[in-house]
C-alpha atoms as a PDB file:
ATOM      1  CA  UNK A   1       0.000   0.000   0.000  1.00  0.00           C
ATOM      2  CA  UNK A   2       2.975   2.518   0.526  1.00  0.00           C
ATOM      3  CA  UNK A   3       3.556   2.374  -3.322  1.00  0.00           C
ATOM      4  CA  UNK A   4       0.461   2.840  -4.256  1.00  0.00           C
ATOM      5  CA  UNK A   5      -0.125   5.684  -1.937  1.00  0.00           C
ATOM      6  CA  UNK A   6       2.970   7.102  -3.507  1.00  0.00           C
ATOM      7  CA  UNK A   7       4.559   7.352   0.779  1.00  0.00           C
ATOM      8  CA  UNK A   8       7.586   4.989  -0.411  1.00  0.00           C
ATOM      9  CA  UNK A   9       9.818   3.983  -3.203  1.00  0.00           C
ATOM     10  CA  UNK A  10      10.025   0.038  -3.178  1.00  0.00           C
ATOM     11  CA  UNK A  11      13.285  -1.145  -4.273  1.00  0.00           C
ATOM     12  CA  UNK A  12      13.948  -5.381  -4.279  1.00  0.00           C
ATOM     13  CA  UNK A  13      12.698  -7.924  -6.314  1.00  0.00           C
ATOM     14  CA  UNK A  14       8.914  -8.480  -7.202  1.00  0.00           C
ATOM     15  CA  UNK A  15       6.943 -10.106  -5.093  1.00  0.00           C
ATOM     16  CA  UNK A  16       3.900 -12.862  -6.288  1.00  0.00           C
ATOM     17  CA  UNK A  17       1.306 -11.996  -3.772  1.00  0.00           C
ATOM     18  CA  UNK A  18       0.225 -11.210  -0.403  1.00  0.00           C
ATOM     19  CA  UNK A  19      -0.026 -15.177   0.744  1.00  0.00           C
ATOM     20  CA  UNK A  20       2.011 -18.021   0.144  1.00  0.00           C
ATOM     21  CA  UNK A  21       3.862 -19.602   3.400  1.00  0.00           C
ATOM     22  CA  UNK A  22       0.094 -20.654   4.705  1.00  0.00           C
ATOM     23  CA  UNK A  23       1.086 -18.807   8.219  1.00  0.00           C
ATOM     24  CA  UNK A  24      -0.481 -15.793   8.399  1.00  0.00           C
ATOM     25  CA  UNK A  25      -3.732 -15.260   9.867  1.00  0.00           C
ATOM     26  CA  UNK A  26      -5.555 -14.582   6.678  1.00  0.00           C
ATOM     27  CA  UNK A  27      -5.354 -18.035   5.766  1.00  0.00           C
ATOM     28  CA  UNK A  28      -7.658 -21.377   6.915  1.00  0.00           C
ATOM     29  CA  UNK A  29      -6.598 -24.519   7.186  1.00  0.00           C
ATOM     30  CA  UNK A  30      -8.173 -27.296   7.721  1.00  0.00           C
ATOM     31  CA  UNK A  31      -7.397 -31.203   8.151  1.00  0.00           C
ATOM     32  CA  UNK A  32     -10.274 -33.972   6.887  1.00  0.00           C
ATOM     33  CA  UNK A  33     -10.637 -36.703   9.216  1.00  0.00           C
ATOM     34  CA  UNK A  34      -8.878 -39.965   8.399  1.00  0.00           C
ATOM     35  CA  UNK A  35      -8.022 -38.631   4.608  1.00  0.00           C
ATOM     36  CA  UNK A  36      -4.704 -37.099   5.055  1.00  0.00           C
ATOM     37  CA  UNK A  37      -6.039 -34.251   3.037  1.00  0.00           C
ATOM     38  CA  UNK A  38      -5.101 -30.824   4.094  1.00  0.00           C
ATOM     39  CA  UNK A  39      -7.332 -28.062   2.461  1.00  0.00           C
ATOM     40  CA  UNK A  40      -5.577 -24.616   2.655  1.00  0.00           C
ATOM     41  CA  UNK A  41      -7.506 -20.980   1.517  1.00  0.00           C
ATOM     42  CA  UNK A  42      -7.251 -17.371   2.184  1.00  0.00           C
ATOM     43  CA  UNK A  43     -10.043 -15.787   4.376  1.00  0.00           C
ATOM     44  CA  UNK A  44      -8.879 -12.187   2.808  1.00  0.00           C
ATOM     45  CA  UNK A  45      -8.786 -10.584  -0.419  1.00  0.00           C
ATOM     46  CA  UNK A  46      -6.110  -7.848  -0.748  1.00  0.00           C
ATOM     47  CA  UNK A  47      -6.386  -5.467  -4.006  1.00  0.00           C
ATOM     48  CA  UNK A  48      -4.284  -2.502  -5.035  1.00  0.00           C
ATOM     49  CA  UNK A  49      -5.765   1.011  -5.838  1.00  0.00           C
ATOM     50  CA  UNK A  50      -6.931  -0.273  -9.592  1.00  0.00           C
ATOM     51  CA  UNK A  51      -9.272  -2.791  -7.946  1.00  0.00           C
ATOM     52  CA  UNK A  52      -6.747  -5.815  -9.015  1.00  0.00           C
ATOM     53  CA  UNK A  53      -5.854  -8.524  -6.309  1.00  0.00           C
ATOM     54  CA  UNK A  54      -2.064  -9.054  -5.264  1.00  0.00           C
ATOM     55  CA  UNK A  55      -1.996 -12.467  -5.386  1.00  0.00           C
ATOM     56  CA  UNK A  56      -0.997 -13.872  -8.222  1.00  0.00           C
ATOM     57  CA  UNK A  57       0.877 -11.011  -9.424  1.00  0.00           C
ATOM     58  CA  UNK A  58       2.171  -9.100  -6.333  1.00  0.00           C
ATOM     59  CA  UNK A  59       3.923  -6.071  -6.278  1.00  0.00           C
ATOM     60  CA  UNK A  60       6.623  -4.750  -8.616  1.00  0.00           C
ATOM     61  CA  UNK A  61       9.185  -2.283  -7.435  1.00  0.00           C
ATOM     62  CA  UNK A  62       9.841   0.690  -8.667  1.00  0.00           C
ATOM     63  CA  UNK A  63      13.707  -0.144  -8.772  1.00  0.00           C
ATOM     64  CA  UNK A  64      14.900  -4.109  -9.188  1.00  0.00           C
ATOM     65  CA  UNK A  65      17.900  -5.097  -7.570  1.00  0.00           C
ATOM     66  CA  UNK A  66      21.101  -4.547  -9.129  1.00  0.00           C
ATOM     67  CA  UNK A  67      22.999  -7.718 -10.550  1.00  0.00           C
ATOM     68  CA  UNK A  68      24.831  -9.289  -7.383  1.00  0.00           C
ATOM     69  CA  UNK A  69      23.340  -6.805  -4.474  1.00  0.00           C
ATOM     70  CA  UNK A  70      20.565  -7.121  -2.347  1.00  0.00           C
ATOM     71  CA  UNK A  71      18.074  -4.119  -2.214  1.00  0.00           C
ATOM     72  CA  UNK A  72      20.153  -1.795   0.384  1.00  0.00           C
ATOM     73  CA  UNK A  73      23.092  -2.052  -1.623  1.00  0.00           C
ATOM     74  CA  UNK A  74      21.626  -1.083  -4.620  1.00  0.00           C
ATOM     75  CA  UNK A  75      19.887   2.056  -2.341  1.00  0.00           C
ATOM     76  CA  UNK A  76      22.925   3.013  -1.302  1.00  0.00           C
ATOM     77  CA  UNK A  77      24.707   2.430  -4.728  1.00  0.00           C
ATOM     78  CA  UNK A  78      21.979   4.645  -6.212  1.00  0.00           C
ATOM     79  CA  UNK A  79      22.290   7.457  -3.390  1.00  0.00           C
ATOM     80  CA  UNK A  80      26.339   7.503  -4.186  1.00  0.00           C
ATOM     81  CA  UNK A  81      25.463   8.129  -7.860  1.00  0.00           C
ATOM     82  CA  UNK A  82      22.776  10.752  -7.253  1.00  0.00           C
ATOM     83  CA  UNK A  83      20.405   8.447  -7.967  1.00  0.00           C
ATOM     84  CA  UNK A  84      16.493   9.218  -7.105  1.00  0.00           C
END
């Protein structure tokens, strides 16, 4: 939401949603009785300010990682070159 609210510049890799480890507490899970089936869904449904959902397609930053640095390297890379 701080990207699309324009409070923050995001700069890492993208992301591909809001779930996907199964442990926060927007998601369900539930074991079936003697099955060993394991049924696992979200309880939430996050969009961005166009109406579209997060998961699937997450978030893109406005600045990828540069080859062989993480994302505060490549900040402070950026500031040292006058980078915005």
């Amino acid at each position: 939401m701080l990207k699309y609210n324009n409070i923050a510049t995001v700069v890492g890799e993208a992301t591909m949603g809001v779930f996907g480890t199964g442990a926060d507490p927007f998601t369900a899970i539930i074991s079936l009785p003697h099955t060993g089936i394991v049924l696992r869904f979200d309880t939430a449904y996050f969009t961005d300010t166009e109406g579209r959902p997060f998961e699937g397609y997450g978030v893109t930053p406005h600045y990828f990682n540069r080859p062989g640095m993480d994302a505060l390297e490549t900040v402070l890379a950026m500031i040292r070159e006058g980078e915005r």
